[in-house]
N, C-alpha and C. Protein backbone atom coordinates (compact mmCIF):
# COMPACT_ATOMS: atom_id res chain seq x y z
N UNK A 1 68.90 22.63 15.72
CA UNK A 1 67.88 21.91 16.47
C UNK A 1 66.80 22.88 16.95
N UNK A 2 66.86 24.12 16.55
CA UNK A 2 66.20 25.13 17.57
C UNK A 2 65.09 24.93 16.32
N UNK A 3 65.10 24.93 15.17
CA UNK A 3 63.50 24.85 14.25
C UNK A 3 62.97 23.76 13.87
N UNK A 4 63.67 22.76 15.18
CA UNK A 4 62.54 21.41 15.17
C UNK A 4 61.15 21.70 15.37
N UNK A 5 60.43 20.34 14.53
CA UNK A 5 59.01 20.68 14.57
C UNK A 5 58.44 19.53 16.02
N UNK A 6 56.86 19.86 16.60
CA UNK A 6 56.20 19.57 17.17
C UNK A 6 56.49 18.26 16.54
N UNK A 7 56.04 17.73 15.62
CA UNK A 7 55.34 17.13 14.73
C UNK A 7 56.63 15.30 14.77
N UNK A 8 58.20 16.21 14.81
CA UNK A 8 59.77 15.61 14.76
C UNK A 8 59.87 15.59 16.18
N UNK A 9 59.66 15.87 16.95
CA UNK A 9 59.41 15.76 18.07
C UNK A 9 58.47 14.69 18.94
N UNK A 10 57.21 14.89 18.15
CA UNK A 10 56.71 13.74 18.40
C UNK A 10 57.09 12.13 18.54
N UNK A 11 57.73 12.30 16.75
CA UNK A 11 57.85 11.21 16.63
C UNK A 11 58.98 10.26 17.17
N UNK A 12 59.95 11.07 17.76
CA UNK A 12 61.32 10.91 17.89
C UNK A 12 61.01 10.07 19.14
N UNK A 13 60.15 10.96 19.88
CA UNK A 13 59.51 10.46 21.30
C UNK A 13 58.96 9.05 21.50
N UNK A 14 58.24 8.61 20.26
CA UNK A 14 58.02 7.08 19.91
C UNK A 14 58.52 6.12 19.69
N UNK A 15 59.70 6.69 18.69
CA UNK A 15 60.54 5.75 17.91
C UNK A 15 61.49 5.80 17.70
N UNK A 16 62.37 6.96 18.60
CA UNK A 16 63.81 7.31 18.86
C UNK A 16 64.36 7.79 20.14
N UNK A 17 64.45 6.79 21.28
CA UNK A 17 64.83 7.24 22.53
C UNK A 17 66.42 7.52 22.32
N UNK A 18 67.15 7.36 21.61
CA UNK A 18 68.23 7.80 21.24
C UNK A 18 68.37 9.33 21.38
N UNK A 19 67.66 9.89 20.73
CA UNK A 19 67.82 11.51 20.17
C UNK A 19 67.04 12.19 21.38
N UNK A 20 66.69 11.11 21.80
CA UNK A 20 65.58 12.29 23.42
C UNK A 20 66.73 12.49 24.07
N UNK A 21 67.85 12.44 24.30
CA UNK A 21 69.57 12.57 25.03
C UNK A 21 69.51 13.67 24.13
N UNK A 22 69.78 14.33 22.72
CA UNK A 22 70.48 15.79 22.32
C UNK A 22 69.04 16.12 22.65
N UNK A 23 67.81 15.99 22.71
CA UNK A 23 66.82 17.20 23.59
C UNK A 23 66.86 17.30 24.37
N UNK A 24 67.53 17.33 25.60
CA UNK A 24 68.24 17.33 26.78
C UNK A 24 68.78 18.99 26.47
N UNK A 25 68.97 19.81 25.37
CA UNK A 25 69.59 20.70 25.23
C UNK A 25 68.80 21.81 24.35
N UNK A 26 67.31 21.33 24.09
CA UNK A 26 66.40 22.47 23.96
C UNK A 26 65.97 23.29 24.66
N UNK A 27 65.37 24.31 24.39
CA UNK A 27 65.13 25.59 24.83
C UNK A 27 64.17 25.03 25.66
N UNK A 28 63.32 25.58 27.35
CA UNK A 28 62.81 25.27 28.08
C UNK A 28 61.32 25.67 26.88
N UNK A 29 61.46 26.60 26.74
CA UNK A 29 60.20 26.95 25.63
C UNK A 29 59.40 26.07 24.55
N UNK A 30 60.41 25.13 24.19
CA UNK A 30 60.46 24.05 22.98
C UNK A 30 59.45 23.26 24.00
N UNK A 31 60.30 22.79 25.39
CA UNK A 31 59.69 21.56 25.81
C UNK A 31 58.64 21.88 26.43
N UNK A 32 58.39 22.83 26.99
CA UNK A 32 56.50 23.21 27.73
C UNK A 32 56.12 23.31 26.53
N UNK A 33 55.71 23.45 25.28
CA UNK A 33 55.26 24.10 24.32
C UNK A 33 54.69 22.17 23.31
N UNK A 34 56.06 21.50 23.89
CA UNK A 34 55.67 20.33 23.78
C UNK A 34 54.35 19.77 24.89
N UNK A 35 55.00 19.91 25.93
CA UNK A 35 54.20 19.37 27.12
C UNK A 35 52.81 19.96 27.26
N UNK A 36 52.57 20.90 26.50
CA UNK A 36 51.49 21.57 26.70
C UNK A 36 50.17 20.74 25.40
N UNK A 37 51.16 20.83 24.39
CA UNK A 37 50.41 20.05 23.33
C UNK A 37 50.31 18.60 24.16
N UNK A 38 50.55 18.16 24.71
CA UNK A 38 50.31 16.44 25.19
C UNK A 38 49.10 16.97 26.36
N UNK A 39 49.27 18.02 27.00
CA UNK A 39 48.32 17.88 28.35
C UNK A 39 47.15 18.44 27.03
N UNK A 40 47.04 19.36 26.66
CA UNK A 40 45.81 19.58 25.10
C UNK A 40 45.26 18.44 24.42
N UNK A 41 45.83 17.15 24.19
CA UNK A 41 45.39 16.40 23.78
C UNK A 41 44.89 15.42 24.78
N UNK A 42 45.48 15.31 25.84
CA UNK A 42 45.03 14.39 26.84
C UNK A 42 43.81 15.01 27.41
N UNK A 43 43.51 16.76 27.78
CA UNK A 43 42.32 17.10 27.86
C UNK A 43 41.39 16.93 26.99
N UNK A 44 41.77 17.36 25.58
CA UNK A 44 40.34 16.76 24.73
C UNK A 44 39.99 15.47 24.86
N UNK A 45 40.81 14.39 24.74
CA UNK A 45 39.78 13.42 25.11
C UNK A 45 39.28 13.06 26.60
N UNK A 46 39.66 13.44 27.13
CA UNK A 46 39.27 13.33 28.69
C UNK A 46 37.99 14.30 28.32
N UNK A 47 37.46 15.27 27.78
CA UNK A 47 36.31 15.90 27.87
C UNK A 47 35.74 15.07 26.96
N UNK A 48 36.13 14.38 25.79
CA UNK A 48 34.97 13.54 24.99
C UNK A 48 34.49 12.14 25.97
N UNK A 49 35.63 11.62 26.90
CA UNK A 49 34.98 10.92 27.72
C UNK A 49 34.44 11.53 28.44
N UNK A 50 34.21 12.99 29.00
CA UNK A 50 33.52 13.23 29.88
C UNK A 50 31.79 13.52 29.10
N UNK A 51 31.85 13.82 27.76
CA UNK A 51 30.63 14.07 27.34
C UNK A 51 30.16 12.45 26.73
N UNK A 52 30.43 11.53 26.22
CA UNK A 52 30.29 10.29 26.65
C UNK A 52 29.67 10.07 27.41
N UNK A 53 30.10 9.73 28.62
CA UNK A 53 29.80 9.18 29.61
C UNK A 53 29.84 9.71 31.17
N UNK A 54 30.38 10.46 31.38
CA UNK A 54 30.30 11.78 32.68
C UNK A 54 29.18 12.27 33.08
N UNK A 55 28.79 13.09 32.23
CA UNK A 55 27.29 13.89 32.23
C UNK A 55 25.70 12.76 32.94
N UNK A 56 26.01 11.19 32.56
CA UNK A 56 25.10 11.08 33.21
C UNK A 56 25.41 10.79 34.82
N UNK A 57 26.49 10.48 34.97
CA UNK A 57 26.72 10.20 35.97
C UNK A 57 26.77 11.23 37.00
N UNK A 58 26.81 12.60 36.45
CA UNK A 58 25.98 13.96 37.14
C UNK A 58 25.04 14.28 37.41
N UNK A 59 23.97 13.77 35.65
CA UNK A 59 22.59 14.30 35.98
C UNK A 59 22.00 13.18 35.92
N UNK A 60 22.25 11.92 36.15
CA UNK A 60 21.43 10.82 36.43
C UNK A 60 20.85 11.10 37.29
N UNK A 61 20.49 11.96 37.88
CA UNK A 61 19.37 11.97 39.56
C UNK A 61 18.34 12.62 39.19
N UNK A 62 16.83 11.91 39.42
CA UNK A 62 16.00 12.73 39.12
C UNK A 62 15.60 13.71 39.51
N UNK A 63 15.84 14.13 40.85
CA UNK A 63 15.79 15.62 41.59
C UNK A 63 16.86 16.27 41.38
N UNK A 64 17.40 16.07 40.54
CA UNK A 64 17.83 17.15 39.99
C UNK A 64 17.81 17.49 38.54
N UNK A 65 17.56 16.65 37.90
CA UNK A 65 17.77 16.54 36.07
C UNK A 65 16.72 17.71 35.50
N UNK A 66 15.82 17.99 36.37
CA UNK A 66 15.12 19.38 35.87
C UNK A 66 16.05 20.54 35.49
N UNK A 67 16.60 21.04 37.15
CA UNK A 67 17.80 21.99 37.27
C UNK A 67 18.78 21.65 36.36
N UNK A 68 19.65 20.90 36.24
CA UNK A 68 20.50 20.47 35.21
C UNK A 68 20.35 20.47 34.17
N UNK A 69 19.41 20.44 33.55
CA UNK A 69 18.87 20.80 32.00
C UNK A 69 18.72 22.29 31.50
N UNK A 70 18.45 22.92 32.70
CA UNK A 70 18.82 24.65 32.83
C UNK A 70 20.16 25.29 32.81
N UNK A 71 21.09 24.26 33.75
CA UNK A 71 22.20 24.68 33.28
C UNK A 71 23.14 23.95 32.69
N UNK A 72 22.99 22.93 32.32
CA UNK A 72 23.63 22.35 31.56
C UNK A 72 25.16 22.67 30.49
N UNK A 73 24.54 23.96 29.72
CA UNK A 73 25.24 24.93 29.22
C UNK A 73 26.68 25.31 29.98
N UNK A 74 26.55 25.33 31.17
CA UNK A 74 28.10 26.09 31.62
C UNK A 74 28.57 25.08 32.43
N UNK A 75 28.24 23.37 32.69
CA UNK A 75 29.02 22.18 32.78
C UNK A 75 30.29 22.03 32.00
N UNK A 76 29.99 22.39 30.42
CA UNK A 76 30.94 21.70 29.98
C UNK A 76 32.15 22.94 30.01
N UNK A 77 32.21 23.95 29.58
CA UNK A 77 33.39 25.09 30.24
C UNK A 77 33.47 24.95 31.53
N UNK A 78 32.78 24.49 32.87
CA UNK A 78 33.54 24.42 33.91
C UNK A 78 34.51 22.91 33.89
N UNK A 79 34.00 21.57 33.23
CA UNK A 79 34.48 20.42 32.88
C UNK A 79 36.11 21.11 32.30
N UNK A 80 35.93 21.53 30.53
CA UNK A 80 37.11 21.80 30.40
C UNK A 80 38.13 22.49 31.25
N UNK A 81 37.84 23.65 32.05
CA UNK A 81 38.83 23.85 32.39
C UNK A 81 39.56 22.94 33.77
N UNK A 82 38.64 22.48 34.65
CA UNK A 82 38.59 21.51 35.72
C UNK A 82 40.08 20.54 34.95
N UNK A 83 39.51 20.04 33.96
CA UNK A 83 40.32 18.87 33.31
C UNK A 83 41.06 19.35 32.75
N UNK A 84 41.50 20.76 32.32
CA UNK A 84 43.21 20.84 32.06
C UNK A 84 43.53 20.88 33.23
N UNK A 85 42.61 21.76 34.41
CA UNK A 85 44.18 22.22 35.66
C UNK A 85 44.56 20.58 35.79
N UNK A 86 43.57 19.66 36.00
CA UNK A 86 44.04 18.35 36.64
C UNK A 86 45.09 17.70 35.99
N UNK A 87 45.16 17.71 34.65
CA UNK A 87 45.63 17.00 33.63
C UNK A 87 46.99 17.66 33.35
N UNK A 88 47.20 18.90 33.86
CA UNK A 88 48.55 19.66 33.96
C UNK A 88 49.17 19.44 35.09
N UNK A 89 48.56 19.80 36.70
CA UNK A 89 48.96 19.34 37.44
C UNK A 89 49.39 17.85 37.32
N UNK A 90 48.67 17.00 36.92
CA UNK A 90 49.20 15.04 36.48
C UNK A 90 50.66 15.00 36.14
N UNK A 91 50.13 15.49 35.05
CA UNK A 91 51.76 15.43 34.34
C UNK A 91 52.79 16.15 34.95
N UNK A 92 52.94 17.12 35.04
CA UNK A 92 53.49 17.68 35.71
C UNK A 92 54.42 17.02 36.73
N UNK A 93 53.41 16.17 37.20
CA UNK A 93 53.91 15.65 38.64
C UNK A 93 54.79 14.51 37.97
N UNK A 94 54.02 13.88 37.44
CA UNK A 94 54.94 12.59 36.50
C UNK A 94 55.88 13.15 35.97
N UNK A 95 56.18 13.83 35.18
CA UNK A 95 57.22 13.73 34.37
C UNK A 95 58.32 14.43 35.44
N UNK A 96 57.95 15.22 36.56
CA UNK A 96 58.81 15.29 37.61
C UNK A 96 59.58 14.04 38.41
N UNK A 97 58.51 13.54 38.74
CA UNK A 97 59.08 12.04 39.89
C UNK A 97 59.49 11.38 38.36
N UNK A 98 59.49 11.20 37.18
CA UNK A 98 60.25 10.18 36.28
C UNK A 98 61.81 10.65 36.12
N UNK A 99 62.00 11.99 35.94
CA UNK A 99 63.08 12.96 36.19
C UNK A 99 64.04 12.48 36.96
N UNK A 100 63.40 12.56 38.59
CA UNK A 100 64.01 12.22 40.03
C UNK A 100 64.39 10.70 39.60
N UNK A 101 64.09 9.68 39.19
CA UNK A 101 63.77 8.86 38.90
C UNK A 101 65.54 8.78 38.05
N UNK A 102 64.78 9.18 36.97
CA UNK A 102 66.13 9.37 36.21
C UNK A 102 67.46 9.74 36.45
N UNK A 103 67.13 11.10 37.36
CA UNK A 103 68.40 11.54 38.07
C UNK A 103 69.40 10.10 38.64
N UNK A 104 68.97 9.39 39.59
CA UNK A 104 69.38 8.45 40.12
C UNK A 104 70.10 7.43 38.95
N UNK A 105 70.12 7.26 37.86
CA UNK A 105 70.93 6.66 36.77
C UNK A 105 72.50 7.59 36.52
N UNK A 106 72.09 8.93 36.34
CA UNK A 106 73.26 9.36 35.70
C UNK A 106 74.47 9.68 36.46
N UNK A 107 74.60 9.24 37.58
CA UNK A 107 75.89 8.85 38.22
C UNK A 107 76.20 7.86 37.91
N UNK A 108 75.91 6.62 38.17
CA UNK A 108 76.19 4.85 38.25
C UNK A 108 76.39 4.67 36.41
N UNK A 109 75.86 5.77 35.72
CA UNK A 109 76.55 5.96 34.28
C UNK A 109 77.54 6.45 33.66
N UNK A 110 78.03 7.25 34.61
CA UNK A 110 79.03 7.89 34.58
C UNK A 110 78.60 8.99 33.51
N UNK A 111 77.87 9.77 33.47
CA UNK A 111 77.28 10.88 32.63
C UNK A 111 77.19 12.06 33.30
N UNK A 112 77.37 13.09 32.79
CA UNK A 112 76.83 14.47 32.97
C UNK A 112 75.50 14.80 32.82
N UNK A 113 74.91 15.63 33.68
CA UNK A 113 73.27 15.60 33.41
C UNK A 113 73.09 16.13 34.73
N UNK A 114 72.17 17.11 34.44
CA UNK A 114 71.41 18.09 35.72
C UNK A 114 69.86 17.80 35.48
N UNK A 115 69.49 18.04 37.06
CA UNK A 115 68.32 17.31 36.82
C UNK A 115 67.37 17.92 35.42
N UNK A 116 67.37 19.26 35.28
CA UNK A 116 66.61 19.98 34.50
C UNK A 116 66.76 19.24 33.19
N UNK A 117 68.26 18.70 33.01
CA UNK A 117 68.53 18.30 31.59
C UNK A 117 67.34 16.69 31.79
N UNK A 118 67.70 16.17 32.21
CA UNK A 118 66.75 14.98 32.95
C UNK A 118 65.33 14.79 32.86
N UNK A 119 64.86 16.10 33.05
CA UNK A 119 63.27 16.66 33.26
C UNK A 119 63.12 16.82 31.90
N UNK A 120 63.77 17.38 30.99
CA UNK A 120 63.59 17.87 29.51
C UNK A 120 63.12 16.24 28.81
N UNK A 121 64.41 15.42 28.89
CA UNK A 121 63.82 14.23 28.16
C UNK A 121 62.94 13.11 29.00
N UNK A 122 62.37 13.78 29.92
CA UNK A 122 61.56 12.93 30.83
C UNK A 122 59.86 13.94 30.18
N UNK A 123 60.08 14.88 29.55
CA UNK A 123 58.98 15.15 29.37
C UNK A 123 58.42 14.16 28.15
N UNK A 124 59.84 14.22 26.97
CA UNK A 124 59.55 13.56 25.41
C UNK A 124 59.53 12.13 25.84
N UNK A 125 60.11 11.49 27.17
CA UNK A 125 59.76 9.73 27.28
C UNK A 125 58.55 9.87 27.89
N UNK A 126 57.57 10.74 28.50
CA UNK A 126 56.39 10.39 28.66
C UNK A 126 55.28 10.45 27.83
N UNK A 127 55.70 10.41 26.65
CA UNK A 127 54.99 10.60 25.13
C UNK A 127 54.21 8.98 25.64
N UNK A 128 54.62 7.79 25.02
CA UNK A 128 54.44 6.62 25.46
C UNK A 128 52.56 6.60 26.33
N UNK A 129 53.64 6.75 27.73
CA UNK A 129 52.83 6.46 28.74
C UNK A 129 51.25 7.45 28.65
N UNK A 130 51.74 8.59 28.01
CA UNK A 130 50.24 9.85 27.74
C UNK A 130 49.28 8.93 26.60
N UNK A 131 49.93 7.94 25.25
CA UNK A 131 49.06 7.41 24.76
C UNK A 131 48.67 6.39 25.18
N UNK A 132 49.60 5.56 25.62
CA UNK A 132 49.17 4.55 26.37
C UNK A 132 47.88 4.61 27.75
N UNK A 133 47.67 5.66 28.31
CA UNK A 133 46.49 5.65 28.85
C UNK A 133 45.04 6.20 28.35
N UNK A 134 45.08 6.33 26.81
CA UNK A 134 44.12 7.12 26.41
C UNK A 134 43.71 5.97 25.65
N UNK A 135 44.89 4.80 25.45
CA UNK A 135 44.01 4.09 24.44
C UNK A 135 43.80 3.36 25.95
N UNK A 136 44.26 3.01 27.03
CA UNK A 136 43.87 2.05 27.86
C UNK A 136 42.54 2.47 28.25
N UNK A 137 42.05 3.66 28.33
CA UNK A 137 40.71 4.03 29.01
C UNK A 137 39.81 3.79 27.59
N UNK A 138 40.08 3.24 26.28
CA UNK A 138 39.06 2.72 25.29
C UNK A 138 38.75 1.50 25.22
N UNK A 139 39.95 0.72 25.86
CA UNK A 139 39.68 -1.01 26.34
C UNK A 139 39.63 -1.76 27.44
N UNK A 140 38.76 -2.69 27.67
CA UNK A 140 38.85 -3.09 28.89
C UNK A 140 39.99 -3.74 29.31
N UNK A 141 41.24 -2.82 29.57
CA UNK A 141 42.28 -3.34 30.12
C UNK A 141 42.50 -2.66 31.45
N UNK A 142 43.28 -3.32 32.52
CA UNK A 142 43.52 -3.11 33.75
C UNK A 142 44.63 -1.62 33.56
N UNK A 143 44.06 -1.09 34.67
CA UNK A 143 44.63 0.15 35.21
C UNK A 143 45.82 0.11 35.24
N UNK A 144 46.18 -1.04 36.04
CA UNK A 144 47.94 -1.08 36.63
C UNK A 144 48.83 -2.10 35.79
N UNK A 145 47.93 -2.44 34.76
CA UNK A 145 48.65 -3.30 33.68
C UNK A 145 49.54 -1.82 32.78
N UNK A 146 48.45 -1.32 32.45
CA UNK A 146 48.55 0.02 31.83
C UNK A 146 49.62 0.69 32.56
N UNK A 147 49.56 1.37 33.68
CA UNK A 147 50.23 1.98 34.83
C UNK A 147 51.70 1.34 34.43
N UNK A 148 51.89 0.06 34.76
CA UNK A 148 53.03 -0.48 34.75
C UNK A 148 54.09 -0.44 33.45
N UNK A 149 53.00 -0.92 32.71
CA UNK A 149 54.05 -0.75 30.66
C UNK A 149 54.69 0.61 30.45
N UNK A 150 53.76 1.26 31.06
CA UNK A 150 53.99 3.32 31.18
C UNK A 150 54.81 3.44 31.63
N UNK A 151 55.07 2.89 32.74
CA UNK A 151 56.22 3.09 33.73
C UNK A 151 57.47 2.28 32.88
N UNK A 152 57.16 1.31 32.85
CA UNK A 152 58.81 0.51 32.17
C UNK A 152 58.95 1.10 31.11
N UNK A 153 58.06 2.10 29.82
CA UNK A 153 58.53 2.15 28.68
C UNK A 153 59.08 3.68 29.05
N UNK A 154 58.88 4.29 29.98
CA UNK A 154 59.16 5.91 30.00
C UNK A 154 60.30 5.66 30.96
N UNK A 155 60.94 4.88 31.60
CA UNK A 155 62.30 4.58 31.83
C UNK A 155 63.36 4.32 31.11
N UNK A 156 62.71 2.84 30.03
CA UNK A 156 63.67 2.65 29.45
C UNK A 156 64.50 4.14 28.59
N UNK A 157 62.75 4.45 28.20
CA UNK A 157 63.59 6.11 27.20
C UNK A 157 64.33 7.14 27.89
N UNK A 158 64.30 6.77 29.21
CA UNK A 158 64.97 7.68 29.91
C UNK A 158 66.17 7.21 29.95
N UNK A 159 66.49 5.83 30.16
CA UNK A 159 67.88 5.51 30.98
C UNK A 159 68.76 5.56 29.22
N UNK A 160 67.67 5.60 27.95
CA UNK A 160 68.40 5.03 26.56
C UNK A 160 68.68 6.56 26.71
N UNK A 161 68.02 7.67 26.70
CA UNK A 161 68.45 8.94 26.81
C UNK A 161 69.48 9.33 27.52
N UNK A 162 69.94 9.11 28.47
CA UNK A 162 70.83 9.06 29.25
C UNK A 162 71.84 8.66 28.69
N UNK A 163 72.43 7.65 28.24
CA UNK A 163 73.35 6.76 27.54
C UNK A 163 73.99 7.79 26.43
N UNK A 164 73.34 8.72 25.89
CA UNK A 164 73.55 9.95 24.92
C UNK A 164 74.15 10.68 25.85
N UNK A 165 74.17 11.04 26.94
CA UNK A 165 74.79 12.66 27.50
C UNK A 165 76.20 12.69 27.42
N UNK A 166 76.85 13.32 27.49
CA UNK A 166 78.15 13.18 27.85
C UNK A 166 78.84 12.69 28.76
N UNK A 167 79.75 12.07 28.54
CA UNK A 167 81.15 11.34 29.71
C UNK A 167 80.84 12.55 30.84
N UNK A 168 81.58 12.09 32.08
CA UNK A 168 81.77 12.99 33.11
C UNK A 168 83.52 12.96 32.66
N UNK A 169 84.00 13.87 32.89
CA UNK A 169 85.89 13.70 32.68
C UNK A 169 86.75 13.39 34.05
């Protein structure tokens, strides 16, 4: 399991909450390395929406759109990096409280599981909820409609992950 790809990983995350239970037992390296590629993709498009549609909502002012056209240039490197710290810190936080979240199952399951093991496949069930808000911010659909499906589908993969760990003896 150690020369799984990004790529098997991904997909497993979509369409196999089964197997997110044996990644419960990858290398911490595997899964930031994952998590990092999801906050990378969630920043690029968060900067194509920000060059979209952001920028005017900066330099829409006419006392200032002179100045702003001068610097314009070093907006979008302060944008990118602005929007990874945020977008790392986000997740971060989520796939933590989904974890805690999770934790609270694997007793009443009678399973073995530390939170860390917990946190590992709480990173691959928030696969879901990371696309699910990238396509929600392309349609006019509600925030907490969105919010909510995210939430029930990155549980279920958690609690189906769970169901994989081992007996307690």
């Amino acid at each position: 399991m150690k020369n799984i790809s990004h790529l098997q990983l991904f997909l497993d995350s979509l369409t196999n909450p089964k197997k997110l239970g044996a990644y419960r037992i990858l290398s911490i390296g595997k899964v930031m390395q994952y998590a990092f590629l999801m906050i990378a993709l969630l920043t690029a498009f968060s900067f194509g929406q920000f060059v979209n549609g952001g920028t005017d909502a900066i330099f829409g002012y006419s006392e200032i759109e002179q100045y702003a056209a001068d610097i314009q240039w070093i907006v979008y490197p302060i944008a990118v990096v602005f929007l990874f710290v945020l977008n790392t810190s986000v997740y971060f936080i989520k796939v933590s409280l989904y974890a805690l979240a999770g934790q609270f199952f694997v007793k009443p399951m009678k399973r073995r599981g530390e939170y860390r093991q917990v946190w590992r496949s709480a990173v691959f069930a928030c696969t879901w909820a990371t696309l699910l808000t990238m396509i929600g911010n392309l349609f006019p659909i509600s925030a907490n409609v969105i919010t909510l499906i995210s939430i029930f589908i990155t549980m279920l993969f958690i609690i189906i992950a769970i169901t994989k760990y081992p007996l307690t003896k």
